[in-house]
Protein backbone atom coordinates (compact mmCIF):
# COMPACT_ATOMS: atom_id res chain seq x y z
CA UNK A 1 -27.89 8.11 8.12
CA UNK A 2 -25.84 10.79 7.47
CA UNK A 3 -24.50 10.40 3.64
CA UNK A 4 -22.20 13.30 3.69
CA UNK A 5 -20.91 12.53 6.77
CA UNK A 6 -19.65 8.76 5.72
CA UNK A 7 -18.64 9.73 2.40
CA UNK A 8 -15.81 12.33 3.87
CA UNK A 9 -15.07 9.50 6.58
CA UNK A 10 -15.22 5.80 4.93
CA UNK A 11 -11.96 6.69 2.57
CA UNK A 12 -9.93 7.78 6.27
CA UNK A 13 -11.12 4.63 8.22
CA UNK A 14 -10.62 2.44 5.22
CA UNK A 15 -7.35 3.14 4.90
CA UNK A 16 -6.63 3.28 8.64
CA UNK A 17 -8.04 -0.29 8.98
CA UNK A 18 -5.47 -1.25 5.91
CA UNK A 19 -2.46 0.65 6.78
CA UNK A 20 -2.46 -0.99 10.44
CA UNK A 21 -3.33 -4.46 8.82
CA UNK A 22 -0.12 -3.59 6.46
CA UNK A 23 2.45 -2.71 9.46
CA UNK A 24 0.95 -6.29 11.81
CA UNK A 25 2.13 -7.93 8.55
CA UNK A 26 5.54 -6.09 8.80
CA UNK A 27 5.74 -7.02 12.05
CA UNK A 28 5.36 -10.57 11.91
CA UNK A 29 2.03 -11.56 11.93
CA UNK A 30 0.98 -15.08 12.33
CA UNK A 31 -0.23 -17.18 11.68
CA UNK A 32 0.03 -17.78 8.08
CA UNK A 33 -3.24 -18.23 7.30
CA UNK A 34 -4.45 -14.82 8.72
CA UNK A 35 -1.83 -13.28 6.53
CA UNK A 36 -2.79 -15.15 3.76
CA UNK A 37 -6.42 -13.95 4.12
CA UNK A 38 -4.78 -10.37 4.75
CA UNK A 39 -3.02 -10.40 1.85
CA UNK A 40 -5.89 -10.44 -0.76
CA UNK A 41 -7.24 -7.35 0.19
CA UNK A 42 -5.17 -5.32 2.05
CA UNK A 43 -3.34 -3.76 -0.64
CA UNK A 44 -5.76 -3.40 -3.17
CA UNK A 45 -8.24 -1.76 -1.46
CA UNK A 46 -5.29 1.26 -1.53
CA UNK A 47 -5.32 1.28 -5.51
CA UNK A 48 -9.34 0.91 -5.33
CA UNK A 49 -9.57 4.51 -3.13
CA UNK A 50 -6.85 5.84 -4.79
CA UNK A 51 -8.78 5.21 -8.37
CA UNK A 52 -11.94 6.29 -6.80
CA UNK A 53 -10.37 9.95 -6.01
CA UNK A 54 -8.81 10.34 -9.39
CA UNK A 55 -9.98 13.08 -11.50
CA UNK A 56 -9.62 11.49 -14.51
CA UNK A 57 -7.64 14.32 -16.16
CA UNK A 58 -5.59 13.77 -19.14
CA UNK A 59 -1.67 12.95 -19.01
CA UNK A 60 0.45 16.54 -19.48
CA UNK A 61 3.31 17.71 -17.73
CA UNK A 62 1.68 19.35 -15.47
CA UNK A 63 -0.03 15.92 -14.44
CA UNK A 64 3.46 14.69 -13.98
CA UNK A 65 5.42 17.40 -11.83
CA UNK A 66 2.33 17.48 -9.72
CA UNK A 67 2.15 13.64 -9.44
CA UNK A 68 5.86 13.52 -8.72
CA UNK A 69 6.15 16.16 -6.13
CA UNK A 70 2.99 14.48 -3.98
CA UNK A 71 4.19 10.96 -4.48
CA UNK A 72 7.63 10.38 -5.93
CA UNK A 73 9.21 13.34 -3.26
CA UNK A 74 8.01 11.31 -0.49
CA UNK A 75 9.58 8.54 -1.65
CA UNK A 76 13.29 9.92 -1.54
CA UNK A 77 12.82 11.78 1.14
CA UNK A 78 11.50 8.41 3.35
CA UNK A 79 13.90 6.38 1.56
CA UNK A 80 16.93 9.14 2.89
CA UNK A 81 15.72 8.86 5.89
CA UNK A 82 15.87 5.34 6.40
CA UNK A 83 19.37 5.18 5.95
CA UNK A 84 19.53 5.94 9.26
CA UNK A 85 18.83 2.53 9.94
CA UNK A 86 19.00 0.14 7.17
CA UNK A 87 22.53 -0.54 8.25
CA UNK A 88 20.96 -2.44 11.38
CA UNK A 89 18.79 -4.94 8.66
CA UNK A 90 21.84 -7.64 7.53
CA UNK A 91 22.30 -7.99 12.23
CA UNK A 92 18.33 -8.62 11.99
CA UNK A 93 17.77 -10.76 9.16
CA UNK A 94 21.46 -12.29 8.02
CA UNK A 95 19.66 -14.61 6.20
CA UNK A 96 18.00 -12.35 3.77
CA UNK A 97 21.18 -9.82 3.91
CA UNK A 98 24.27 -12.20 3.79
CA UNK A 99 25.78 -10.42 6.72
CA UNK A 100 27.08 -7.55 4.47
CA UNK A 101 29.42 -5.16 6.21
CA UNK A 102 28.14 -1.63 7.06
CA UNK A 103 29.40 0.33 4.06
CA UNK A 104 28.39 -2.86 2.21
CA UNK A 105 24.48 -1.88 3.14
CA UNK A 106 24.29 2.01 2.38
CA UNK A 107 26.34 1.20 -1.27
CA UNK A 108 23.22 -1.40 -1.65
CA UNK A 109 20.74 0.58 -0.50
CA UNK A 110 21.52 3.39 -2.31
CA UNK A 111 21.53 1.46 -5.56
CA UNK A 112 18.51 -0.04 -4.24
CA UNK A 113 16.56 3.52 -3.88
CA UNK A 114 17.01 4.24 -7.81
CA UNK A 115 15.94 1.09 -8.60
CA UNK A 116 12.96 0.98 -6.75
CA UNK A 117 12.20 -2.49 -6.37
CA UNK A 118 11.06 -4.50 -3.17
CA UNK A 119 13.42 -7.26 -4.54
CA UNK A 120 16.57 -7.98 -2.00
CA UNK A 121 19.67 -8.50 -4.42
CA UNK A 122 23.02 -9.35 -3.94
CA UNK A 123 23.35 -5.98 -5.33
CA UNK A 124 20.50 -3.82 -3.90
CA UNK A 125 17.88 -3.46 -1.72
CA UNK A 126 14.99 -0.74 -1.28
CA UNK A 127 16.20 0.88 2.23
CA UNK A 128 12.26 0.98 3.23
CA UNK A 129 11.16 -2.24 0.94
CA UNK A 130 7.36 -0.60 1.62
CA UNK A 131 7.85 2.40 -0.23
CA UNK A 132 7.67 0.43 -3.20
CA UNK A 133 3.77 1.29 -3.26
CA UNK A 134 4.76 5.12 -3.84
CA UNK A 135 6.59 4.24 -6.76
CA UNK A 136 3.70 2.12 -8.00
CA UNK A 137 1.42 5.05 -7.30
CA UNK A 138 3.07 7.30 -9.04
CA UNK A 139 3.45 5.10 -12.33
CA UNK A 140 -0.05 4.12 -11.72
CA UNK A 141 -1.85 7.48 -11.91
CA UNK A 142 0.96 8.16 -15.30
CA UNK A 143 -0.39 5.18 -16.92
CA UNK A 144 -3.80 5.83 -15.72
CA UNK A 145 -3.62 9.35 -17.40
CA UNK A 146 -2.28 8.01 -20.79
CA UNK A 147 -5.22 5.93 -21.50
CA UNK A 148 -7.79 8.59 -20.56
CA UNK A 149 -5.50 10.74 -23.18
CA UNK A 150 -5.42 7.62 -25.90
CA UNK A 151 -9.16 7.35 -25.44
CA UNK A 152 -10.19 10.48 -25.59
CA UNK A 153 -7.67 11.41 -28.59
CA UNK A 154 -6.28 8.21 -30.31
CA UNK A 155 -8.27 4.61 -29.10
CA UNK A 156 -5.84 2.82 -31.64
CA UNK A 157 -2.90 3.56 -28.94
CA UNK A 158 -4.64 1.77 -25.97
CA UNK A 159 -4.06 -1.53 -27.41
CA UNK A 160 -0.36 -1.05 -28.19
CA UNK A 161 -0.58 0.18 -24.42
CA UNK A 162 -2.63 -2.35 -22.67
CA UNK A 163 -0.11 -5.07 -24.81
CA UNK A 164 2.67 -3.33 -23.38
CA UNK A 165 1.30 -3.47 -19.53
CA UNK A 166 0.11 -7.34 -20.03
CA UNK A 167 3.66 -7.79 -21.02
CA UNK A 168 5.20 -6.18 -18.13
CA UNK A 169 3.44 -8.55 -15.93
CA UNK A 170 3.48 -11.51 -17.68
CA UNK A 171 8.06 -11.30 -17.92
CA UNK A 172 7.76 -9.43 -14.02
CA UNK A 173 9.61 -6.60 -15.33
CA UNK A 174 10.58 -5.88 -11.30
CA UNK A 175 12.67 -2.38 -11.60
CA UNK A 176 11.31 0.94 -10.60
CA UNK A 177 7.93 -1.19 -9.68
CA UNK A 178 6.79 -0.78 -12.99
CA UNK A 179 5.53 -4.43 -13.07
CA UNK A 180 3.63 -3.59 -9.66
CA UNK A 181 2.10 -0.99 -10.77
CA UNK A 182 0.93 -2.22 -14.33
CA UNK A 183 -0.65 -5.76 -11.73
CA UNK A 184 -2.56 -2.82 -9.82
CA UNK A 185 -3.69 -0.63 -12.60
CA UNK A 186 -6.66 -3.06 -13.19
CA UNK A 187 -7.64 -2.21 -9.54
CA UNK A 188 -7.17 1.35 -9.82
CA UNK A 189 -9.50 1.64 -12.77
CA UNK A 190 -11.87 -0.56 -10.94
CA UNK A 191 -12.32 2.40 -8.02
CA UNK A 192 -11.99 5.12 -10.79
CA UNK A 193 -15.88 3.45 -12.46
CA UNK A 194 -16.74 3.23 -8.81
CA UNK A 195 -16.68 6.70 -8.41
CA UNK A 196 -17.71 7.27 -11.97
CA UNK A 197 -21.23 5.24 -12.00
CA UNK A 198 -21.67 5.82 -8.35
CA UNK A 199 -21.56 2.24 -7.57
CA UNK A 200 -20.82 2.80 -3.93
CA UNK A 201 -23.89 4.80 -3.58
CA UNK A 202 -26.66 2.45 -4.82
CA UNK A 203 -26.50 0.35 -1.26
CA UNK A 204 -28.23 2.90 0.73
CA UNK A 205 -29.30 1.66 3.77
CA UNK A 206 -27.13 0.90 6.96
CA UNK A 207 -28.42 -2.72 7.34
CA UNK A 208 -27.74 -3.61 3.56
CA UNK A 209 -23.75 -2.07 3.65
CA UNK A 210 -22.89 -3.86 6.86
CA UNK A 211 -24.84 -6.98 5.04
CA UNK A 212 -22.82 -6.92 1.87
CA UNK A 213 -19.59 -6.35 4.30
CA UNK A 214 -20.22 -9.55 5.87
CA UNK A 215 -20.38 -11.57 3.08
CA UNK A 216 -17.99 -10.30 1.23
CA UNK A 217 -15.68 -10.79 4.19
CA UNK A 218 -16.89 -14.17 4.51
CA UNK A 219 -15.97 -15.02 0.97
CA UNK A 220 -12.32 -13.78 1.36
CA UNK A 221 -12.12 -15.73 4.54
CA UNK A 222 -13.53 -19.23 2.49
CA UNK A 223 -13.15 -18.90 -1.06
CA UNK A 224 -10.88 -16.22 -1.68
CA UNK A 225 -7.58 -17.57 0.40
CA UNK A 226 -7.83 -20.49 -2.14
CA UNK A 227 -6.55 -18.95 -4.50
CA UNK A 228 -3.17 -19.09 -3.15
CA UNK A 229 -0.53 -16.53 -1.88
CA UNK A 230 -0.28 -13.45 -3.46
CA UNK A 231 1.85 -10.45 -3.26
CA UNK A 232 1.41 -7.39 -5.69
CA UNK A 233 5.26 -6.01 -4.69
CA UNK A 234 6.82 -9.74 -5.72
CA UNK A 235 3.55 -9.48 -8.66
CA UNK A 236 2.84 -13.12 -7.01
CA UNK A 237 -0.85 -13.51 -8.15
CA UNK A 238 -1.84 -16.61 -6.76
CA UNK A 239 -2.89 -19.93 -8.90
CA UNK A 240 -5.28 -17.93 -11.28
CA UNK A 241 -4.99 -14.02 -12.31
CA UNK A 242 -8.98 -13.30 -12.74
CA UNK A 243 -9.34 -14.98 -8.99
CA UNK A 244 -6.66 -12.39 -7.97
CA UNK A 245 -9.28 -9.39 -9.60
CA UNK A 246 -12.30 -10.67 -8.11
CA UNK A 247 -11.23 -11.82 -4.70
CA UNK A 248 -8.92 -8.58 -4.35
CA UNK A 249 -12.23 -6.35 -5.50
CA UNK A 250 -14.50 -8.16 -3.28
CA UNK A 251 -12.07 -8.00 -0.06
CA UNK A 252 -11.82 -4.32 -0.74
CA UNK A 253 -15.98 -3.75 -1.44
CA UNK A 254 -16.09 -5.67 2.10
CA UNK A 255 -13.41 -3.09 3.75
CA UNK A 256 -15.26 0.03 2.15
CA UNK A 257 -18.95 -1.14 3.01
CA UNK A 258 -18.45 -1.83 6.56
CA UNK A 259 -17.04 1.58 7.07
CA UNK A 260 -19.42 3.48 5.06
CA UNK A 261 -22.11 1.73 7.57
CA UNK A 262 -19.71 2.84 10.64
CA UNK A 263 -21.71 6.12 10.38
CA UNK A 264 -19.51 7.68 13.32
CA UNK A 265 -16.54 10.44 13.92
CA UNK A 266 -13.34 9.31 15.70
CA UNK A 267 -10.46 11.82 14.96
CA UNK A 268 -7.91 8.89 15.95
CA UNK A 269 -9.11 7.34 12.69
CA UNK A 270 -9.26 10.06 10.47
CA UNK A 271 -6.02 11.43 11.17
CA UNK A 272 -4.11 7.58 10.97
CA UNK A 273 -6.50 7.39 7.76
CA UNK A 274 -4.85 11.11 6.59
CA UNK A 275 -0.98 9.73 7.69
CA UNK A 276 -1.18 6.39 5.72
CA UNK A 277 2.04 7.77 3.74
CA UNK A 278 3.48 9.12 6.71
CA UNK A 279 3.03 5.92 8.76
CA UNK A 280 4.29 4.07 5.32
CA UNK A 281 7.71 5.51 5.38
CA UNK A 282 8.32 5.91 9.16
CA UNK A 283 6.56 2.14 10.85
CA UNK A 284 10.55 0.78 9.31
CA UNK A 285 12.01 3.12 12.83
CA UNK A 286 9.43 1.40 15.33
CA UNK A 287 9.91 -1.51 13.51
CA UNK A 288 13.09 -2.31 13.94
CA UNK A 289 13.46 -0.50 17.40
CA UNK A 290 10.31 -2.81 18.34
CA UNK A 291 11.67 -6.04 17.33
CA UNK A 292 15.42 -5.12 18.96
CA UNK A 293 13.89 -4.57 22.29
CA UNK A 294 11.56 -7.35 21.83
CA UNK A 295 14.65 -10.21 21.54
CA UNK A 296 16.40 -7.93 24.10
CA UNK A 297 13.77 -8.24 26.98
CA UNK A 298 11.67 -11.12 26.03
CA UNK A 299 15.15 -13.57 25.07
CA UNK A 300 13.13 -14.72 21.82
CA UNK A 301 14.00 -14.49 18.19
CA UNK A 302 12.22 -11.89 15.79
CA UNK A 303 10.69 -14.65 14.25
CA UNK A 304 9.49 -16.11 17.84
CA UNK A 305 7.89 -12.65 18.95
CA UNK A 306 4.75 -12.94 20.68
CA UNK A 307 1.47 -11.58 19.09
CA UNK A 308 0.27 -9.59 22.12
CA UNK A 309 4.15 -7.69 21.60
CA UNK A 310 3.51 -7.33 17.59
CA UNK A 311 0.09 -5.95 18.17
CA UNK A 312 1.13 -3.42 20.66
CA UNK A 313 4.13 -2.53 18.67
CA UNK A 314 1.67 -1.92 15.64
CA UNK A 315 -0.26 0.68 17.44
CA UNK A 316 2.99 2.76 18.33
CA UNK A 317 3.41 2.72 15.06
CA UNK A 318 0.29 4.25 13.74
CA UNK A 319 0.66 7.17 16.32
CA UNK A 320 4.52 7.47 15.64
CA UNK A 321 3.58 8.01 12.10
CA UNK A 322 0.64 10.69 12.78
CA UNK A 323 3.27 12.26 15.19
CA UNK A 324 5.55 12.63 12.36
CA UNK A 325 3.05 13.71 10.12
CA UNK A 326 1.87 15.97 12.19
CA UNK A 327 5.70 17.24 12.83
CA UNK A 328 6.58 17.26 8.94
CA UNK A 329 3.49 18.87 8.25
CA UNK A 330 4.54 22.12 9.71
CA UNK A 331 8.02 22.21 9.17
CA UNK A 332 8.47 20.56 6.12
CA UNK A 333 5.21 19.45 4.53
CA UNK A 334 6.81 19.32 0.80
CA UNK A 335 8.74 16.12 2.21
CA UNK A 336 5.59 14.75 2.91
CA UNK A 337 3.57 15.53 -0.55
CA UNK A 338 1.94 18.81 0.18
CA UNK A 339 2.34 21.40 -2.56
CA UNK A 340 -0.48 24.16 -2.63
């Protein structure tokens, strides 16, 4: 097997696999169930690469205008863009929206965009409620840098700190995602030690990952949906928080060990696996365009869509979002988190 090979290309498909699992949900996946068992893994296994990538470099300024300009630019600049179309959301879903009149929406969803919450409020909403992960990122790999620094420098610190995140998601302190991102950090960390102690590494043989992918899989599928719904945006964590940990680890190990045995090159992967921020903050246009069309020609409601439809829809998606990667990329890649 070719190590080097999977080790530049498991990270790509991995979060390929999730980011299309994360627009079907978007689109109206059913049923339930299968979003249920979606749901435990799909996100986390984001925060678990994203940990395993991280440096581990103390927090300075420096740390912080870089962090900002790769995640938190993206974030207004998607979030911009969608005004575009957010005015269309209160005709789709008046239930969620109250049937708010068009100058009524952009007021909203600009107050929505400094808030940064996924939380729709008769006040606010986040124009592109899936950019909320960005903001989570960002305070993530900030809060992620400050305990390095405490334990390097001061240990004392990282209890006042670790109180202060336990707190956070304990009273679901919702604005800027803060309380997101201190529910994720645990997961983060978690693919940070991966990386670390080379945990990844010590399955070696092809037979042995796909193995360990199967039954991992197989325990998300049986033992881990019992846990409840969860949702890290609406820090919903199911009936028991350490279940949440273990069931969202173990979906993720099963995610990363299957394509760490797909010992194969497919540039269709690796560049939807490259766009997964692109195709966050642009799947909203297809989206909506998708489901409009969809109760246009088919005479359903969005929530009656069929699944062959969603699934389709889902794919233009992924390649609308490489597209426009591909597109910012040369014109305007700072939009998109690309700083030299």
């Amino acid at each position: 097997m070719n190590n080097q090979c999977s080790r530049q290309n498991w990270a790509d498909y991995t979060k390929a696999f999730a980011i299309w699992l994360m627009v079907l949900c978007h689109f109206g996946l059913r049923p339930a169930s299968l979003v249920k068992f979606i749901f435990v893994f799909h996100m986390p296994v984001f925060f678990v690469i994203s940990g395993y990538f991280d440096k581990g470099d103390f927090f300075s300024w420096a740390l912080l205008k870089k962090s900002f300009k790769k995640v938190m630019i993206p974030y207004f600049f998607f979030s911009l863009c969608s005004f575009s179309i957010c005015w269309i959301s209160p005709y789709l879903h008046p239930e969620i929206y109250h049937n708010g009149t068009i100058p009524q929406t952009f007021v909203k969803a600009f107050i929505g965009m400094f808030l940064m919450e996924d939380l729709v409020r008769p006040y606010a909403f986040m124009p592109t409620g899936a950019l909320w992960f960005l903001v989570a990122l960002f305070n993530i790999k900030i809060l992620f840098s400050l305990l390095i620094l405490c334990w390097a420098k001061c240990r004392i610190i990282i209890v006042g700190l670790v109180s202060l995140i336990v707190l956070i998601v304990l009273i679901k302190f919702p604005f800027f995602s803060i309380d997101s991102a201190c529910l994720s950090l645990p997961f983060y960390i978690i693919g940070y030690f991966f990386k670390r102690y080379k945990f990844l590494d010590r399955v070696t043989s092809r037979m042995g990952m796909l193995s360990l992918s199967a039954v991992c899989f197989a325990y998300v599928a049986i033992i881990g949906v019992r846990n409840g719904y969860i949702s890290i945006d609406g820090c919903t964590v199911g009936n028991n928080i350490i279940l949440f940990y273990i069931n969202g680890t173990i979906g993720s190990l099963a995610c990363i060990y299957f394509f760490r045995f797909a010992d194969f090159e497919n540039k269709y992967l690796q560049k939807i696996g490259s766009s997964t921020l692109t195709i966050l903050g642009s799947h909203g246009y297809v989206n909506k365009a998708a489901t409009i069309v969809g109760v246009l020609l088919l005479g359903v409601s969005p929530s009656e869509i069929p699944l062959w439809y969603i699934i389709g829809a889902s794919f233009i998606a992924l390649f609308f979002g490489v597209w426009v990667e591909k597109l910012l990329s040369r014109y305007c890649p700072k939009m998109i988190g690309k700083t030299k």
